[in-house]
N, C-alpha and C. Protein backbone atom coordinates (compact mmCIF):
# COMPACT_ATOMS: atom_id res chain seq x y z
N UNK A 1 -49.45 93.26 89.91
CA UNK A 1 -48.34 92.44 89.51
C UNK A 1 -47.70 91.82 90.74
N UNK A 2 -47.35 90.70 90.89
CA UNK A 2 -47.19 89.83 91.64
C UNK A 2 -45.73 88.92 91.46
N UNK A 3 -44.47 88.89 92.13
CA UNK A 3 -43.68 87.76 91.53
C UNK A 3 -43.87 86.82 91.55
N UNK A 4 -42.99 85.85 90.59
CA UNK A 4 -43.79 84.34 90.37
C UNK A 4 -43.02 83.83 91.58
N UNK A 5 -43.06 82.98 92.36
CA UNK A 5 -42.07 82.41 93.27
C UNK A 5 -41.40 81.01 92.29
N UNK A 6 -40.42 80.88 92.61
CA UNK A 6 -39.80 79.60 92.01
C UNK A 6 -40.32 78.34 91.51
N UNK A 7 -41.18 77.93 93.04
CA UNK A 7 -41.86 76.79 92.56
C UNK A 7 -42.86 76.80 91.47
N UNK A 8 -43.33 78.02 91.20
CA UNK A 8 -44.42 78.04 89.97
C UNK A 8 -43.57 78.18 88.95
N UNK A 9 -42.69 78.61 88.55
CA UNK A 9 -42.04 78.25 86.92
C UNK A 9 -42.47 77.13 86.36
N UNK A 10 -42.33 76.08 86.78
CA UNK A 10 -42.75 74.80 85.85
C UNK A 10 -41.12 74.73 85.58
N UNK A 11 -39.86 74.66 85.84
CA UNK A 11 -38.76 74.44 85.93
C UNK A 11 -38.89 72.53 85.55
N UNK A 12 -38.05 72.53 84.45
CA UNK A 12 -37.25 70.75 84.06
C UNK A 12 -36.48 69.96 85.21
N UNK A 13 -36.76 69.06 85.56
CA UNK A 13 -35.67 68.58 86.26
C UNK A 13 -34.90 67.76 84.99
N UNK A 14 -33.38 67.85 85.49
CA UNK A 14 -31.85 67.72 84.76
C UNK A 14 -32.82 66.36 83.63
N UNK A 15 -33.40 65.60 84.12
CA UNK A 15 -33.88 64.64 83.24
C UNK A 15 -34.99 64.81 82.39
N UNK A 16 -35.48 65.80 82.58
CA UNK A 16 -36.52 66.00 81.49
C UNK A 16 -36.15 66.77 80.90
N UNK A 17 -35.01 67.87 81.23
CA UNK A 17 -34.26 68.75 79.83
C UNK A 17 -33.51 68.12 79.14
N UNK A 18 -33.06 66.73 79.23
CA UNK A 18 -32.24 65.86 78.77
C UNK A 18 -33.32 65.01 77.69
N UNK A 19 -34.23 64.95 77.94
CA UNK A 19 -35.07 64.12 77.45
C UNK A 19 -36.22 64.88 76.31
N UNK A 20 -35.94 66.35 76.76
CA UNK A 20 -36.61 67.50 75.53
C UNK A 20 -36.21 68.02 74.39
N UNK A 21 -36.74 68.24 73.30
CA UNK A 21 -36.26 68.65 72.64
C UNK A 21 -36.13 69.80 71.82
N UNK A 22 -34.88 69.48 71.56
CA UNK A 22 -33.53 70.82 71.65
C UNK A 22 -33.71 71.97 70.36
N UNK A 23 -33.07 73.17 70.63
CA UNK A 23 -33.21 74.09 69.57
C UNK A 23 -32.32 73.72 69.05
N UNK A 24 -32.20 73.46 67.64
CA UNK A 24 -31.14 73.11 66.69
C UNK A 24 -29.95 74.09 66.69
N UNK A 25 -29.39 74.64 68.00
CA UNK A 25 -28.14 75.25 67.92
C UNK A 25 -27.15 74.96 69.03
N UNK A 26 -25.67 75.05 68.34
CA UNK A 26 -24.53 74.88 69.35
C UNK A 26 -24.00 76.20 69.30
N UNK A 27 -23.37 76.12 70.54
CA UNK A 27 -22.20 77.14 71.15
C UNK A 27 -21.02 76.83 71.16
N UNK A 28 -20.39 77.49 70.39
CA UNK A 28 -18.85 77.24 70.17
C UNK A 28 -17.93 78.12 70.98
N UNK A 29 -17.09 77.81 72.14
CA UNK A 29 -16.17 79.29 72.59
C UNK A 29 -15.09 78.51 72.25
N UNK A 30 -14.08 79.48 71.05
CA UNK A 30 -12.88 79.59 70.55
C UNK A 30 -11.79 80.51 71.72
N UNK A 31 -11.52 79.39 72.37
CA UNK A 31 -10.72 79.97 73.53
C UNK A 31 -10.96 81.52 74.46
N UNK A 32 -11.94 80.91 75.20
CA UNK A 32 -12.44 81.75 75.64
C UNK A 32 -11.86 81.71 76.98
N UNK A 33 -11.21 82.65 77.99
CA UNK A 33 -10.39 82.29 79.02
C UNK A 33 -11.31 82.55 80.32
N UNK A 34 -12.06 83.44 80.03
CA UNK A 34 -13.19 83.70 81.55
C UNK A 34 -13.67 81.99 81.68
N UNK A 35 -13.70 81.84 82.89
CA UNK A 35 -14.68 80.92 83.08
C UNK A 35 -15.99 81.00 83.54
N UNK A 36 -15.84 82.52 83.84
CA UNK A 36 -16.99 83.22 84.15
C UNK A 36 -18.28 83.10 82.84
N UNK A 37 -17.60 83.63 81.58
CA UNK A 37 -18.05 83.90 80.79
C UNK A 37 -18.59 82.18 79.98
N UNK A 38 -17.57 81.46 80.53
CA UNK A 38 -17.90 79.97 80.35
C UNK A 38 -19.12 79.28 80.92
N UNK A 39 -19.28 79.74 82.40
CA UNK A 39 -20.57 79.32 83.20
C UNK A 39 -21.73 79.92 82.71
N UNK A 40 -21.61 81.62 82.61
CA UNK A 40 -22.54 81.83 81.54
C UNK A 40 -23.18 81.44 80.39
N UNK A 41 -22.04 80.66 79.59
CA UNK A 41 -22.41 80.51 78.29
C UNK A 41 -23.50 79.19 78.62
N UNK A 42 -22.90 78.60 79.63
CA UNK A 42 -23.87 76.84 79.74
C UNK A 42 -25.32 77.31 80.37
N UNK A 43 -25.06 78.28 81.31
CA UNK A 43 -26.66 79.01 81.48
C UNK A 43 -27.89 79.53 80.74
N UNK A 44 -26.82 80.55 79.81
CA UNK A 44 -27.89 80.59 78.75
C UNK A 44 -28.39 79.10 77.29
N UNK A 45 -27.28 78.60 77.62
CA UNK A 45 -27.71 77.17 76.82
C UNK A 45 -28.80 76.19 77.20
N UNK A 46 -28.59 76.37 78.25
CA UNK A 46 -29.73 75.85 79.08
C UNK A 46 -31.10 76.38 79.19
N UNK A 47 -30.69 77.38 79.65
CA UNK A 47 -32.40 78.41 79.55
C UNK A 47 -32.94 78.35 78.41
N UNK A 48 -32.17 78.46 76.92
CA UNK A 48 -33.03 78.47 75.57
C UNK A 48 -32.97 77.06 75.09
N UNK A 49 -32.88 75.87 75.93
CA UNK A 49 -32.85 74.51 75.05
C UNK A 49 -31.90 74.08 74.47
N UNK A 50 -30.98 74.60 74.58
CA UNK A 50 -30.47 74.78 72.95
C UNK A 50 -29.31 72.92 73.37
N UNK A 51 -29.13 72.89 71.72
CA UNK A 51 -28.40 71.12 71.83
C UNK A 51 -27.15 70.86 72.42
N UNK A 52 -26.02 72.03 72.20
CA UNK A 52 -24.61 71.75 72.96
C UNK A 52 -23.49 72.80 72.82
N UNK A 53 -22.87 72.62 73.52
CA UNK A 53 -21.80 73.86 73.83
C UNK A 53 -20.69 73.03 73.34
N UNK A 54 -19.53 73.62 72.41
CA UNK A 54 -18.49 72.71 72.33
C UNK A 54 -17.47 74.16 72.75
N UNK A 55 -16.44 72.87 73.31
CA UNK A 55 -15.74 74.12 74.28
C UNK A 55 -14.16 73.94 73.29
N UNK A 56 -13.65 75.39 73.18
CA UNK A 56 -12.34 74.83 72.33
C UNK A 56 -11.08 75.34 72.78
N UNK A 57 -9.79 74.58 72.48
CA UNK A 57 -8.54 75.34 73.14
C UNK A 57 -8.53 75.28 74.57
N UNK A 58 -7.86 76.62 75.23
CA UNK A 58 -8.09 76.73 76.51
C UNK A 58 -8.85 77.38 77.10
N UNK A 59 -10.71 77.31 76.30
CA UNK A 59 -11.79 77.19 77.14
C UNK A 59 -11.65 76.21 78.29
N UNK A 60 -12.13 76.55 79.77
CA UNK A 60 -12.08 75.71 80.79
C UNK A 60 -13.20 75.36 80.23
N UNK A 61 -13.03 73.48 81.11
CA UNK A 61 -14.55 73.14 80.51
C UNK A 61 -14.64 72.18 82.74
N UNK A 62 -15.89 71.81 82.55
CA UNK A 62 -16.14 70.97 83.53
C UNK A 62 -15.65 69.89 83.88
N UNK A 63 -15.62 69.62 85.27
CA UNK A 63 -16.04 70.33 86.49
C UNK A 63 -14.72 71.02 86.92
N UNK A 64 -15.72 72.02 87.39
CA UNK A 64 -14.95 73.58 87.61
C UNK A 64 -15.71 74.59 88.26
N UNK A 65 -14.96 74.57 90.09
CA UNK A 65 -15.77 75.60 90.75
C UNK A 65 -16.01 76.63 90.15
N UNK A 66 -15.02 77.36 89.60
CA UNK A 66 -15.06 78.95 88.82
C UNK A 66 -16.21 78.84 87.99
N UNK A 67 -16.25 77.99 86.69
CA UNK A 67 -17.11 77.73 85.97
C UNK A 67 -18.73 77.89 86.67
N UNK A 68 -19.29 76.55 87.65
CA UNK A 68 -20.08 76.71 87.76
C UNK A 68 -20.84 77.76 89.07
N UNK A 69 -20.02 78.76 89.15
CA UNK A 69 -20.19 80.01 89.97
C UNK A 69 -21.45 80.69 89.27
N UNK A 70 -21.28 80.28 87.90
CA UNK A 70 -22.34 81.39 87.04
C UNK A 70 -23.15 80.48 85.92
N UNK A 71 -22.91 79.46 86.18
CA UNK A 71 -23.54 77.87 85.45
C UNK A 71 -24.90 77.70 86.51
N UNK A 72 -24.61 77.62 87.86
CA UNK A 72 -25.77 77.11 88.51
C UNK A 72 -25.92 76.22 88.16
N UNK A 73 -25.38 75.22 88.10
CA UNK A 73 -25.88 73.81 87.53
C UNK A 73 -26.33 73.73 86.51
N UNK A 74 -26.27 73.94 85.44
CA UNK A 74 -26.33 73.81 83.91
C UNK A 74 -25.62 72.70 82.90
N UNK A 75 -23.96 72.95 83.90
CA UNK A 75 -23.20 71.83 83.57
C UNK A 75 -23.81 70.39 83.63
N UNK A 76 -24.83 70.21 84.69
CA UNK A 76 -25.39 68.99 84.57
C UNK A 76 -26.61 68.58 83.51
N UNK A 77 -27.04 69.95 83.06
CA UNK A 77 -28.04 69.36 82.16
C UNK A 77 -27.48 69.36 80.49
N UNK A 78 -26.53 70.42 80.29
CA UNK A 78 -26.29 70.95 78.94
C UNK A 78 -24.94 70.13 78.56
N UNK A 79 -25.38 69.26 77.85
CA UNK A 79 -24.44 68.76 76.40
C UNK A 79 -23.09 69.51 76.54
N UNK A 80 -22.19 68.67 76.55
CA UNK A 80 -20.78 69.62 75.65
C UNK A 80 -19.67 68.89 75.41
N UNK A 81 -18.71 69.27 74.39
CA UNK A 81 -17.51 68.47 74.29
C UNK A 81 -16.61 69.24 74.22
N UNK A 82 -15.57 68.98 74.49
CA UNK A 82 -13.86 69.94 73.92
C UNK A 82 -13.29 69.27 72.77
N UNK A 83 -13.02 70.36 72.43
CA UNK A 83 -11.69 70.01 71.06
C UNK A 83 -10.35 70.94 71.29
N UNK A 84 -9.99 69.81 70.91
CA UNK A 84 -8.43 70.67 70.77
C UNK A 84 -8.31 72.24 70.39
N UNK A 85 -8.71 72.27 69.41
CA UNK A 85 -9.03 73.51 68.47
C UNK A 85 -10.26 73.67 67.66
N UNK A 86 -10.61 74.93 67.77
CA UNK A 86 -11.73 75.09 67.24
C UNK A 86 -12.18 74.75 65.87
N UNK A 87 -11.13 74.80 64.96
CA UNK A 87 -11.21 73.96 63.14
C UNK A 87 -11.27 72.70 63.21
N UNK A 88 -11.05 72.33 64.54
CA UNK A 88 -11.60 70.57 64.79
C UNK A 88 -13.31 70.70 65.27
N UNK A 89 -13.75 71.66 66.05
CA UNK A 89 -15.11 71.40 65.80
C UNK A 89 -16.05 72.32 65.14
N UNK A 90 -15.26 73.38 64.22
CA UNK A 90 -15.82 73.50 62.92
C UNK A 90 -16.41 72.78 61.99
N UNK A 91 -15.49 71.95 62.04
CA UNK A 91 -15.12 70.56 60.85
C UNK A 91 -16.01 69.45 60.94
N UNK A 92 -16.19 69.19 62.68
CA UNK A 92 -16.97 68.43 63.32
C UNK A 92 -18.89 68.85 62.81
N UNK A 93 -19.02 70.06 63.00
CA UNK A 93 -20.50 70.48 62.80
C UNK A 93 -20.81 70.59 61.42
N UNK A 94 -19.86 71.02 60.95
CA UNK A 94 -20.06 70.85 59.25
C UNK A 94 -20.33 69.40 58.68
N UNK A 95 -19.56 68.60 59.18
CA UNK A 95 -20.05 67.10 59.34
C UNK A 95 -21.37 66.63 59.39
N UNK A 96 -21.80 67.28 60.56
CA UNK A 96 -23.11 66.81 60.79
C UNK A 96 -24.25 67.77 60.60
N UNK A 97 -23.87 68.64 59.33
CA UNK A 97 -25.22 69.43 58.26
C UNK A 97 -25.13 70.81 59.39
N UNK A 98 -24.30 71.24 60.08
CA UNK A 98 -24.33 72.70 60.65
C UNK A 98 -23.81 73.76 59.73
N UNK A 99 -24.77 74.84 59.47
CA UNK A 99 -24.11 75.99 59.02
C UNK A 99 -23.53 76.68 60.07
N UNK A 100 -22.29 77.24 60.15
CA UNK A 100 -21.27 77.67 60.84
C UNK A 100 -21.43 79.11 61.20
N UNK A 101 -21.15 80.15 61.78
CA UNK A 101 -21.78 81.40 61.89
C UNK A 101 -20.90 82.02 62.96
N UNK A 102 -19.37 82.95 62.88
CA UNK A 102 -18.55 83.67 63.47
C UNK A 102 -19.94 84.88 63.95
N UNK A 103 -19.34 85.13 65.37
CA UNK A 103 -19.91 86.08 65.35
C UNK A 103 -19.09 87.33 66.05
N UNK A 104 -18.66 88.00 64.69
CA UNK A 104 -17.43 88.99 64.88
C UNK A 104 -17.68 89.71 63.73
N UNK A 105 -16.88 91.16 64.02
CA UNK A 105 -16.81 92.13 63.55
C UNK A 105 -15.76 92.08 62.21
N UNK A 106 -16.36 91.51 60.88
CA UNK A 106 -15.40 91.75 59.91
C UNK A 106 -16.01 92.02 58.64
N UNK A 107 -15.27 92.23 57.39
CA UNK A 107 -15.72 92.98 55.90
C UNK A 107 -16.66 91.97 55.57
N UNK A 108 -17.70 92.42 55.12
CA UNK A 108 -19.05 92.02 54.68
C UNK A 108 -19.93 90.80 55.59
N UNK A 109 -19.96 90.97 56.94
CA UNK A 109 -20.54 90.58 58.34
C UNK A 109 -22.31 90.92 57.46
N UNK A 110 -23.41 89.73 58.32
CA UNK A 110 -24.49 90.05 58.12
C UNK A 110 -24.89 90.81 59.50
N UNK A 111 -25.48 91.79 59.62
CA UNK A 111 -25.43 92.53 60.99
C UNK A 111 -27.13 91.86 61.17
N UNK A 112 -26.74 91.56 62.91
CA UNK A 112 -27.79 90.38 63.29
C UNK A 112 -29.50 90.78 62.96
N UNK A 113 -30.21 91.89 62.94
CA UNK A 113 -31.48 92.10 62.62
C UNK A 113 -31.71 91.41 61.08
N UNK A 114 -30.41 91.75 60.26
CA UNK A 114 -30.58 90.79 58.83
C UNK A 114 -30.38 89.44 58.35
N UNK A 115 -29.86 88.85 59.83
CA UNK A 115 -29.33 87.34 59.75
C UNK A 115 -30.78 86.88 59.44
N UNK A 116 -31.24 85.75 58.00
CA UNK A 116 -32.26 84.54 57.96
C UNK A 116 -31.33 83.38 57.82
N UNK A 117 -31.86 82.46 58.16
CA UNK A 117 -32.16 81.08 58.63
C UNK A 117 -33.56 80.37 58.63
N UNK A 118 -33.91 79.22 58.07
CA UNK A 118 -34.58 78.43 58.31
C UNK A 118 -35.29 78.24 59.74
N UNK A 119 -36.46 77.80 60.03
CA UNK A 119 -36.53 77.79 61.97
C UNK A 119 -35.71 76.46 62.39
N UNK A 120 -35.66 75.33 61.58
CA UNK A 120 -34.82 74.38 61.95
C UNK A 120 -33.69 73.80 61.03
N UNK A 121 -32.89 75.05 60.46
CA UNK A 121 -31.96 74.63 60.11
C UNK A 121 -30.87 75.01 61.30
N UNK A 122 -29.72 74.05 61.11
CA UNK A 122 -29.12 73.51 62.22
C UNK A 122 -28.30 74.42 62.37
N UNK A 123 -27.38 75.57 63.47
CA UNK A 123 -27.18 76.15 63.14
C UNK A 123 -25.73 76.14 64.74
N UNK A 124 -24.42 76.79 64.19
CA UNK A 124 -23.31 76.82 65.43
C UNK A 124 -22.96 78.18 65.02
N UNK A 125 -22.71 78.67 66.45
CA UNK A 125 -22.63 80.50 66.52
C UNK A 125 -20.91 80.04 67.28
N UNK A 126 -19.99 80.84 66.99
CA UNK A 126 -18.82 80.61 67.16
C UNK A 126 -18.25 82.13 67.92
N UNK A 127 -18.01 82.20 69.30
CA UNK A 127 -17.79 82.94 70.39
C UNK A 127 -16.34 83.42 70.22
N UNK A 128 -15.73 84.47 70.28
CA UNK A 128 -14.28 83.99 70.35
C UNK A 128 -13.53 84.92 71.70
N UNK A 129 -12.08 84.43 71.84
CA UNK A 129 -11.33 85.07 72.85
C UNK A 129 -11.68 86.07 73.12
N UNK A 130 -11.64 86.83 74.21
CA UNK A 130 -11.86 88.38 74.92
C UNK A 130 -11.19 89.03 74.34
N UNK A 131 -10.10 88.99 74.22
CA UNK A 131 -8.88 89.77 73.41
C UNK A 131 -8.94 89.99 71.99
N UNK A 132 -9.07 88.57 71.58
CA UNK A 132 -8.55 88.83 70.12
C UNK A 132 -10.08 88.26 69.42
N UNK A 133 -10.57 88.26 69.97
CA UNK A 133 -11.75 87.48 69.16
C UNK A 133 -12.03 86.58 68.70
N UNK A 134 -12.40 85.97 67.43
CA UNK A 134 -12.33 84.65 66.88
C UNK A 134 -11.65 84.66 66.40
N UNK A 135 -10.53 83.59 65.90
CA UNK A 135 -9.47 83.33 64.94
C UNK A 135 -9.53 83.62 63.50
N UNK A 136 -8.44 84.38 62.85
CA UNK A 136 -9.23 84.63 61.25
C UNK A 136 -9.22 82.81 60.84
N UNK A 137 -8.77 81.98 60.82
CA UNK A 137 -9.16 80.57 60.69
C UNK A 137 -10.14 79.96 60.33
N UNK A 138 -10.42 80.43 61.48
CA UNK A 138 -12.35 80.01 62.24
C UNK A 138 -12.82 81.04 61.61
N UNK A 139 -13.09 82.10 61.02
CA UNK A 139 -13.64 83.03 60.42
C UNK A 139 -13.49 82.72 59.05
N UNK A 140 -12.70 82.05 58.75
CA UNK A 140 -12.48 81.45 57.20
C UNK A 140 -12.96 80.03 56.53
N UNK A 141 -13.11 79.38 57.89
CA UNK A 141 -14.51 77.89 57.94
C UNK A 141 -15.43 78.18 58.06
N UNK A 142 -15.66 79.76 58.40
CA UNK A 142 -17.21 79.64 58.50
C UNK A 142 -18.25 79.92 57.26
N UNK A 143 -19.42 79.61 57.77
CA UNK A 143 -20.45 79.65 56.29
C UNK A 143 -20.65 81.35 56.24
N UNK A 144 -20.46 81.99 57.35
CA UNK A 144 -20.84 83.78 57.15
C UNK A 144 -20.35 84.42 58.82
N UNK A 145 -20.60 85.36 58.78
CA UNK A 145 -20.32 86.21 60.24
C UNK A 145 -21.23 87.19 60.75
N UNK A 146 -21.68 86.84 61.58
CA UNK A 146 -23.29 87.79 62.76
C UNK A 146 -22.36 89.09 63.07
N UNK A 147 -22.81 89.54 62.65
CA UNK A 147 -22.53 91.05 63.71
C UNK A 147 -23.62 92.08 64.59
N UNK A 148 -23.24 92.18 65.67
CA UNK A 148 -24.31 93.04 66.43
C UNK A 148 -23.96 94.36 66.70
N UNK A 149 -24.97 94.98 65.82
CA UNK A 149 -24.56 96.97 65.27
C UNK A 149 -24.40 97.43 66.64
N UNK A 150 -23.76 97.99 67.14
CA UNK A 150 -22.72 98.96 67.98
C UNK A 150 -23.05 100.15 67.83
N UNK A 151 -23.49 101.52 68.88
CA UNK A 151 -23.57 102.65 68.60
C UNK A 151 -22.74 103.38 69.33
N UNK A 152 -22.21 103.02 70.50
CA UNK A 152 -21.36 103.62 70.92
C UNK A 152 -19.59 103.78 70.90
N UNK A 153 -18.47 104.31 71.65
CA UNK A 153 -17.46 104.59 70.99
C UNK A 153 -16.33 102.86 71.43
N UNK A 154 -17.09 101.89 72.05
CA UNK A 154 -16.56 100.81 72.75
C UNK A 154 -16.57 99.56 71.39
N UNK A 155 -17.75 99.62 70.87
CA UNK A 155 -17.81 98.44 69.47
C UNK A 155 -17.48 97.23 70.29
N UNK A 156 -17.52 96.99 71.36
CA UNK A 156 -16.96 96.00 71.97
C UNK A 156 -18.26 95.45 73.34
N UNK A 157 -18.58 94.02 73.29
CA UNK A 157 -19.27 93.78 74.14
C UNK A 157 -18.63 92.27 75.02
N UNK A 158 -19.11 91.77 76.33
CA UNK A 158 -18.47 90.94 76.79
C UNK A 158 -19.24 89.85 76.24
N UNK A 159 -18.77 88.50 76.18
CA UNK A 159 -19.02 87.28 75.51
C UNK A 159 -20.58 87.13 75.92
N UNK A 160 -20.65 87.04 77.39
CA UNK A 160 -21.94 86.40 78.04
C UNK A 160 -23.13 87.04 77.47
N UNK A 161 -23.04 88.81 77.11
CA UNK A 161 -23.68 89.64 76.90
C UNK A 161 -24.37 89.09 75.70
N UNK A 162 -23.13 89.07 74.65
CA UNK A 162 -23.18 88.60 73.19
C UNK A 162 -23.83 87.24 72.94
N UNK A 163 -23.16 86.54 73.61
CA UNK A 163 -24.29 84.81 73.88
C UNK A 163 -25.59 85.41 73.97
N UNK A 164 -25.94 86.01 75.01
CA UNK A 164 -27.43 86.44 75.32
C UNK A 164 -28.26 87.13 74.41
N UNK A 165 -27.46 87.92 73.24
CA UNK A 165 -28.69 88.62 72.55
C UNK A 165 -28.72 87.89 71.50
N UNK A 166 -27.33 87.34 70.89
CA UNK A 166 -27.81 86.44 69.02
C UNK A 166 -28.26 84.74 69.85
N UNK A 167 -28.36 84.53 71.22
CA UNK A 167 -29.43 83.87 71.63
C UNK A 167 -30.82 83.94 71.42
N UNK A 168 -30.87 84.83 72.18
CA UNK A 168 -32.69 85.47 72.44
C UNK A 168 -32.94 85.57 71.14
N UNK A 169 -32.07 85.88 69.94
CA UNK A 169 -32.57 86.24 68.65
C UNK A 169 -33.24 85.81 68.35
N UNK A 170 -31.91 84.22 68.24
CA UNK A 170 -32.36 82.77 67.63
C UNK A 170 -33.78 82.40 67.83
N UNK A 171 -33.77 82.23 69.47
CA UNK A 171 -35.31 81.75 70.04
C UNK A 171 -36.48 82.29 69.46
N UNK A 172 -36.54 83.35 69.80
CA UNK A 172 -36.98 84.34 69.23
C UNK A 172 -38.51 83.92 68.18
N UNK A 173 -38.00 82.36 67.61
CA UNK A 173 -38.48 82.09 66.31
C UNK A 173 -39.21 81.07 67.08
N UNK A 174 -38.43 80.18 68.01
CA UNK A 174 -39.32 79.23 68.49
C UNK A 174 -40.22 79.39 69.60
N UNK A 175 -40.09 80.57 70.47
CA UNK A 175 -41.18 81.09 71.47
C UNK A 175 -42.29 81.18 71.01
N UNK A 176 -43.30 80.24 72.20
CA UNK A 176 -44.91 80.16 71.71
C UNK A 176 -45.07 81.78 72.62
N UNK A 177 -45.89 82.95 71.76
CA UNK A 177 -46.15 83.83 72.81
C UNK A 177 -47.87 83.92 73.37
């Protein structure tokens, strides 16, 4: 076993990930205050294709040293918009044929090994605050709620973490192996 060195990835330049096409999912952070967890989120958006990040409230959005500390330049390839509030781009994706998808801990949650979906039905996963989570609001626009089963006494994981696994899920479907 051997590491790959960089130049062999076969890595996109900013214009040919712009020009590829996208996994039919957005990222929604409902005021998400890390910007840490913000640079993250555009990283992993990037790495899985995916179509756009909409940033809401007082999510920091770009350009933003903090941000792209953990973006690596992502900000330049990955799609995104702000809204005021997140029931503005609820409202927005529902618009344009998105099923909506909280992904938080509440009464009758699909816990993520049982989440189906279509492979290209269009689909927005909705992130929420560190603190308080997603808004019951935004939990009340949505079409259902992901939950990821918890075994230990914390039930609690950090955003970037959470981006990363009902990510990889998603993909999951579109990876040639």
């Amino acid at each position: 076993m051997q590491k790959i060195k960089n130049e062999e990835l076969g890595r996109k330049s900013v214009e040919e990930f712009k020009q590829s096409a996208k996994l039919p999912v957005v990222l929604v952070l409902d005021n998400v205050r890390s910007l840490n967890n913000v640079g993250s989120a555009f990283r992993t958006a990037d790495s899985f294709l995916l179509e756009n990040l909409y940033l809401c409230g007082v999510t920091g959005a770009p350009p933003n040293v903090e941000i792209e500390k953990t973006a690596l330049g992502a900000t330049e390839s990955m799609g995104w918009k702000h809204f005021k509030t997140t029931i503005e781009a609820v409202n927005d994706l529902k618009q344009k044929g998105y099923k909506v998808y909280a992904i938080e801990q509440v009464k009758n949650s699909t816990y993520l090994q049982n989440f189906n979906y279509q492979k290209n039905e269009k689909i927005a996963i909705v992130f929420g605050n560190e603190v308080y989570g997603v808004e019951q609001e935004v939990i009340d626009a949505c079409d259902g709620s992901i939950e990821i089963p918890q075994l230990g006494t914390k039930h609690s994981l950090n955003i970037s973490v959470s981006i990363g696994i009902i990510v990889w899920e998603i993909a999951k479907r579109y990876v040639k192996s």
